[in-house]
Protein backbone atom coordinates (compact mmCIF):
# COMPACT_ATOMS: atom_id res chain seq x y z
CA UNK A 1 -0.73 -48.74 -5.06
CA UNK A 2 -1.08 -45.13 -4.56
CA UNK A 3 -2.26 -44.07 -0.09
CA UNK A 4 -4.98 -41.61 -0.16
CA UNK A 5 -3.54 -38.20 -0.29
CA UNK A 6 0.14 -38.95 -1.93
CA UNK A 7 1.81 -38.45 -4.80
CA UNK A 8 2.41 -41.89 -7.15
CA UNK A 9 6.21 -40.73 -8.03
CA UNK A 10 5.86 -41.26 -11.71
CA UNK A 11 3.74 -42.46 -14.18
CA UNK A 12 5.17 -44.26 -17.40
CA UNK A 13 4.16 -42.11 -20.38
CA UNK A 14 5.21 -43.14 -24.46
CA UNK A 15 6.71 -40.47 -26.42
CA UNK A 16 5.15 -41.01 -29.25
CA UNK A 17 7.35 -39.55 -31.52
CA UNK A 18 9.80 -42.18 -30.95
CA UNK A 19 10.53 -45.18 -33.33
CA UNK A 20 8.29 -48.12 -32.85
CA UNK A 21 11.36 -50.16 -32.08
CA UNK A 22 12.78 -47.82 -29.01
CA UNK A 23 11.34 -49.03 -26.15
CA UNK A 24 9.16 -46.63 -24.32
CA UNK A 25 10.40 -44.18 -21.74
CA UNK A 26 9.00 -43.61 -18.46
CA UNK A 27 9.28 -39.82 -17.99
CA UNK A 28 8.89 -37.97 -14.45
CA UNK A 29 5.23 -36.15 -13.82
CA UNK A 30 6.00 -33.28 -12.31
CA UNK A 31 3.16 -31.40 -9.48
CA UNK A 32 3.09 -28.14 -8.32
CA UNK A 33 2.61 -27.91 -4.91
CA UNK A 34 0.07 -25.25 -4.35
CA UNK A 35 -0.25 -23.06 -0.93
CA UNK A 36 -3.68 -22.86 1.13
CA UNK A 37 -4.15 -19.26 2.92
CA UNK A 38 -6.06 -19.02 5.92
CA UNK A 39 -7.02 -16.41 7.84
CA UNK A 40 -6.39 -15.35 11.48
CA UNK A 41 -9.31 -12.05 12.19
CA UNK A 42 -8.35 -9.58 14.83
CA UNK A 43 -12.51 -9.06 16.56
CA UNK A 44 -13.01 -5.76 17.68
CA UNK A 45 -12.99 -3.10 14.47
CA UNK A 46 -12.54 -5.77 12.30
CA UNK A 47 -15.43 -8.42 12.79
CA UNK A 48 -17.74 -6.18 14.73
CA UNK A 49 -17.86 -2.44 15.36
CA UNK A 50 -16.87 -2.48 18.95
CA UNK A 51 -14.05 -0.14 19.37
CA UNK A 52 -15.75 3.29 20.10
CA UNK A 53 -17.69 0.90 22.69
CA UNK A 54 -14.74 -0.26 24.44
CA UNK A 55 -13.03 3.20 24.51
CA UNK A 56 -16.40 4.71 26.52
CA UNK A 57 -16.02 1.52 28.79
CA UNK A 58 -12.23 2.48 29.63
CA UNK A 59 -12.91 5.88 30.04
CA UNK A 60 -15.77 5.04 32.33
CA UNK A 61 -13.77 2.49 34.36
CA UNK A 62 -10.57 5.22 34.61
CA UNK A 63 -12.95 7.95 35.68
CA UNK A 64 -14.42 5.64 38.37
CA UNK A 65 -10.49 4.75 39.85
CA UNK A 66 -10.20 8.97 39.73
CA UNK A 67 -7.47 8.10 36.23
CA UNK A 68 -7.75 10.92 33.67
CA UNK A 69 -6.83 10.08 30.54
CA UNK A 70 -8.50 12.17 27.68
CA UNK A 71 -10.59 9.36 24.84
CA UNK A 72 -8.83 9.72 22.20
CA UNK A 73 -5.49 8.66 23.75
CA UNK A 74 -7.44 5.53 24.95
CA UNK A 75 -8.57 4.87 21.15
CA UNK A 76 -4.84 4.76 20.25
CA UNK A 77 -4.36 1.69 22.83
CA UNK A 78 -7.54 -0.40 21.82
CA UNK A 79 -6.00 -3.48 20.84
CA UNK A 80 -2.74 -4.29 22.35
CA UNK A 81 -2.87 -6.29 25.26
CA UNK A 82 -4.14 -5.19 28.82
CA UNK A 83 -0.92 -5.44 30.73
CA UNK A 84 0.71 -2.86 28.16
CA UNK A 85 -2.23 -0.74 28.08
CA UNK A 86 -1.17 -0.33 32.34
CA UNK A 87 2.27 0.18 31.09
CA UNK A 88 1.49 3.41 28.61
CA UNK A 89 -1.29 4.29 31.27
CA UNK A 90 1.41 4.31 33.67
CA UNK A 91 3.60 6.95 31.72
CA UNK A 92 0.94 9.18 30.70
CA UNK A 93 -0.38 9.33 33.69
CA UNK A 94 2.79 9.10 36.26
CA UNK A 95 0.60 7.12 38.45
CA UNK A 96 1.28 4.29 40.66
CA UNK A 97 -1.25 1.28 39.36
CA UNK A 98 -1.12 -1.25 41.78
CA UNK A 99 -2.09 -5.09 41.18
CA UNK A 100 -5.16 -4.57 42.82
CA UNK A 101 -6.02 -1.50 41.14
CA UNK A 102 -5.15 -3.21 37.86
CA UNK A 103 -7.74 -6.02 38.65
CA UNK A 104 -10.46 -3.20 39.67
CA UNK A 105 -9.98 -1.39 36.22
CA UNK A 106 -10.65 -4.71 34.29
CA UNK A 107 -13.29 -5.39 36.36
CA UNK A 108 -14.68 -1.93 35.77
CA UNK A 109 -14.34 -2.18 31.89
CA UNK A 110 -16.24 -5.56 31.66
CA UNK A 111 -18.98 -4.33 33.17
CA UNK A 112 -19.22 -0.99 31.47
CA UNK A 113 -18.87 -2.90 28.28
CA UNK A 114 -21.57 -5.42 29.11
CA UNK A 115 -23.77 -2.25 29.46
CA UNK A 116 -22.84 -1.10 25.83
CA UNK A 117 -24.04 -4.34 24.71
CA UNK A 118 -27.05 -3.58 22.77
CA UNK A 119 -24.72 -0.83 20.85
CA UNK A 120 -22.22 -3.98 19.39
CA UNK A 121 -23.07 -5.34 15.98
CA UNK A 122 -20.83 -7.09 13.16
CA UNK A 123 -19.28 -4.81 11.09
CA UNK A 124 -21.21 -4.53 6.75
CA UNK A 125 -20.00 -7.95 5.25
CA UNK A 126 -18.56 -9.90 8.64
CA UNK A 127 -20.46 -12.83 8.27
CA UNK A 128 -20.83 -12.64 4.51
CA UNK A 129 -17.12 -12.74 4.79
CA UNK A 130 -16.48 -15.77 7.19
CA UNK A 131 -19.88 -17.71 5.15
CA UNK A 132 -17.65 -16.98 2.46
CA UNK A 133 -14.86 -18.26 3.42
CA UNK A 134 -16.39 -21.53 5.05
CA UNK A 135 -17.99 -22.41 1.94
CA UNK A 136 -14.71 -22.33 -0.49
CA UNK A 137 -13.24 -24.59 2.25
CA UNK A 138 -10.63 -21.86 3.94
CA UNK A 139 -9.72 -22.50 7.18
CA UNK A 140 -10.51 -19.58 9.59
CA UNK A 141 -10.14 -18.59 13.37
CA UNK A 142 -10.06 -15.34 15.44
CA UNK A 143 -7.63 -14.31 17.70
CA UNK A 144 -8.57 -11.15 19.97
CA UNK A 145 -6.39 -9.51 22.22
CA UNK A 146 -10.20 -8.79 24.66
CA UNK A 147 -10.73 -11.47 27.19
CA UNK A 148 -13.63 -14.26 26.83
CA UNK A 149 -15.64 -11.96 29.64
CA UNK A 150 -15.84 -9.25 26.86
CA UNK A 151 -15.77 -11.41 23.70
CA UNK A 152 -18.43 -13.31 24.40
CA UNK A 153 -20.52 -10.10 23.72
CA UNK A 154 -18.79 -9.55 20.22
CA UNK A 155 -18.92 -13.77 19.33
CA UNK A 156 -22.83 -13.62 20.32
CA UNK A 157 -23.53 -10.25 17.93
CA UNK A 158 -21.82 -12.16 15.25
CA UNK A 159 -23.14 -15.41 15.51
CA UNK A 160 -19.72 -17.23 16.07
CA UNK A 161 -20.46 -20.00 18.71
CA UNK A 162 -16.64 -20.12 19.93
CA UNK A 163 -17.24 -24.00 20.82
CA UNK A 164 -18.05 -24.85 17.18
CA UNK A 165 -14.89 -22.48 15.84
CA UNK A 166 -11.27 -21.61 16.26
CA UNK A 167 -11.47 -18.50 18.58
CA UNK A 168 -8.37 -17.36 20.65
CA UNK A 169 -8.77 -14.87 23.74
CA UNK A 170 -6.34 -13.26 25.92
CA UNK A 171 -6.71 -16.16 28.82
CA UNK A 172 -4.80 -18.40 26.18
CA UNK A 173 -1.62 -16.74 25.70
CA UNK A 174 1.15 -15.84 28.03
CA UNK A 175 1.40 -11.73 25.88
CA UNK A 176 -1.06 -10.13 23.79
CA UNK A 177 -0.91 -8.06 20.67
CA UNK A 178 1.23 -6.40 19.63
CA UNK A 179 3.25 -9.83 20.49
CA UNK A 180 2.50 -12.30 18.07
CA UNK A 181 1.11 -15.06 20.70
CA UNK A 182 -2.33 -14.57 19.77
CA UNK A 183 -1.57 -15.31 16.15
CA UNK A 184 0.57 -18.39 16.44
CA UNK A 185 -1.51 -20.35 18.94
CA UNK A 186 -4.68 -19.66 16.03
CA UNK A 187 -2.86 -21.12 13.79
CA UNK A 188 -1.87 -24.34 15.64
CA UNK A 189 -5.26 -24.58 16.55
CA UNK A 190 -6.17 -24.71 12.77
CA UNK A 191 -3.08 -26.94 12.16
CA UNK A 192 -2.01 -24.55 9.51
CA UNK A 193 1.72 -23.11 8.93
CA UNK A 194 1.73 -19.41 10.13
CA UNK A 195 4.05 -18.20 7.08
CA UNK A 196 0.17 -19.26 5.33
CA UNK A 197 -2.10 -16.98 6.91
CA UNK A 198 -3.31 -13.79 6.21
CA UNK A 199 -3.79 -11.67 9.31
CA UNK A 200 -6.78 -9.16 9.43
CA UNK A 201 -6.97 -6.22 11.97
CA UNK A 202 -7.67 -2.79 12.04
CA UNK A 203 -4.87 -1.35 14.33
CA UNK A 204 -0.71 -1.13 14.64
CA UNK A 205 -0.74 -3.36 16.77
CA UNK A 206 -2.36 -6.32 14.33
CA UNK A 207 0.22 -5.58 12.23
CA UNK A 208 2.91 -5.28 14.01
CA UNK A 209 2.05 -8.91 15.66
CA UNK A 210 1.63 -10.41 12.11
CA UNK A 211 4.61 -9.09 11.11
CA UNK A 212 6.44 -10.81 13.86
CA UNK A 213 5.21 -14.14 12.90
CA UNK A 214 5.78 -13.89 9.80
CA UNK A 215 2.45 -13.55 8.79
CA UNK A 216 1.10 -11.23 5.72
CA UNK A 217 -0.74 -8.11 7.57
CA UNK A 218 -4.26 -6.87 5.85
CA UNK A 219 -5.57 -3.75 7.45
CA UNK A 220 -9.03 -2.82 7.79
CA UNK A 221 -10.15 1.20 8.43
CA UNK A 222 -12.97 -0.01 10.72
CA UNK A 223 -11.59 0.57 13.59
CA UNK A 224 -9.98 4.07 13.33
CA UNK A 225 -7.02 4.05 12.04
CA UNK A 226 -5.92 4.98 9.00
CA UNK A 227 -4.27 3.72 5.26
CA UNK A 228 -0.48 5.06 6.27
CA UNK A 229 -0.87 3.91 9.60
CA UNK A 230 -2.11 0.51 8.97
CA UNK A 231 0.92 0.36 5.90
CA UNK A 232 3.55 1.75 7.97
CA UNK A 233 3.10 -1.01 10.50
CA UNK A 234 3.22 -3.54 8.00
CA UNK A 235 -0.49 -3.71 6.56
CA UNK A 236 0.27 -5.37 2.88
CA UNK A 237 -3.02 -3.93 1.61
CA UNK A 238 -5.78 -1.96 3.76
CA UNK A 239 -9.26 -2.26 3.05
CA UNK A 240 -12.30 -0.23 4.60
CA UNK A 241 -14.54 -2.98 6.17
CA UNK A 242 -15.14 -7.06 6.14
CA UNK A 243 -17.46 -6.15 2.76
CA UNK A 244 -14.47 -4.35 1.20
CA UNK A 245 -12.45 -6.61 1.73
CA UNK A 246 -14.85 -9.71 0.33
CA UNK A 247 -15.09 -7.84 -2.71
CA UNK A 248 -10.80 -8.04 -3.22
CA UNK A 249 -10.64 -11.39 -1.13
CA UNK A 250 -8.69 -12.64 -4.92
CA UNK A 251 -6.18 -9.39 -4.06
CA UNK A 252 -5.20 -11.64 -0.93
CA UNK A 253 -5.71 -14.77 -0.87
CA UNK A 254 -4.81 -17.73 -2.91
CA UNK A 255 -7.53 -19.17 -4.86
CA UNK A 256 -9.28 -22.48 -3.61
């Protein structure tokens, strides 16, 4: 008897162009073990267009703590986690950033973000893309670097109820993007090998995490940056949005 889900080891079969007095003999079956790809989806400039949003909430939170820091060297930092986002702040700016300061800029952002609200929306194809996926039976989760404060906003514009699916926030993981935390603890959650997944993300710092779990790195433009960027930090093939990307999901994936 054969348990649900194994292999029987062999199966007699006859050779038929054997004599009819050689006794028949059993030969090996052999099956190909086939590989299952799942994805693990950065949020902000990959599932929804959030990231110009998000820079304007920084920049309003800075300006309010008396920070100057011109926008476009905030865009280069949306992202990677918050406590390295201090750290390059901290350079830039040769200011002193205390704890409580730190707490007041997060604070800050949230609520400048929440503001921006009506402005969020899933990016052309996003939930095409995860219907898509659901429906040929691959395993999905997201994994953003944003806290649940400020991902709620994002989860409720796509229509991903994060107590129905896999969805991975910042007050799960010990480090952020670009370490590969983020990533790993998705993948447990799907109960999925990480060398399986296909990460999406539309910054460096997505593909510099996936690299570092081993992970195959898809880039998407949505978010700003662009194809030699996205390849140089590991991107295997970039894409412009969730629709492009639907329309090539054979280029990446392994077929169900």
């Amino acid at each position: 008897m054969t348990i649900a889900g194994q292999c029987p080891p062999w199966t007699p079969i006859v050779d038929n162009r054997l004599t009819p007095n050689t006794p028949a003999i059993p030969l090996r079956r052999t099956y190909i073990m086939r590989i299952e790809t799942s994805f693990l989806f950065d949020l902000d400039g990959t599932l929804v267009d959030s990231v110009y949003q998000h820079v304007l909430a920084w920049k309003e939170a800075l300006d309010e703590e008396g920070i100057k820091l011109s926008v476009w060297r905030i865009h280069r930092k949306i992202g990677m986690s918050g406590g390295l986002f201090m750290n390059q702040l901290l350079r830039e700016t040769h200011g002193d950033i205390s704890a409580d300061r730190v707490d007041r800029l997060r604070r800050l952002h949230a609520e400048a973000y929440k503001r921006l609200r009506a402005q969020v929306c899933p990016l052309p194809g996003a939930r095409e893309l995860l219907a898509a996926l659901t429906d040929g039976g691959t395993r999905w989760a997201i994994a953003t670097s944003g806290r649940m404060e400020t991902a709620a906003v994002n989860l409720e514009a796509l229509g991903v109820d994060p107590a129905k699916a896999v969805v991975v926030t910042r007050d799960d993981v010990k480090y952020a993007k670009p370490d590969p935390d983020l990533f790993i603890a998705a993948a447990e959650r799907l109960g999925v090998p990480i060398e399986n997944t296909v990460v999406v993300g539309d910054s460096i710092w997505d593909m510099l995490a996936a690299r570092r779990c081993r992970s195959l790195g898809v880039g998407l433009m949505a978010g700003g940056y662009g194809i030699d960027e996205l390849e140089r930090a590991g991107a295997l093939r970039v894409y412009e949005d969730p629709a492009d990307l639907l329309l090539h999901l054979d280029e990446v994936a392994a077929r169900p």
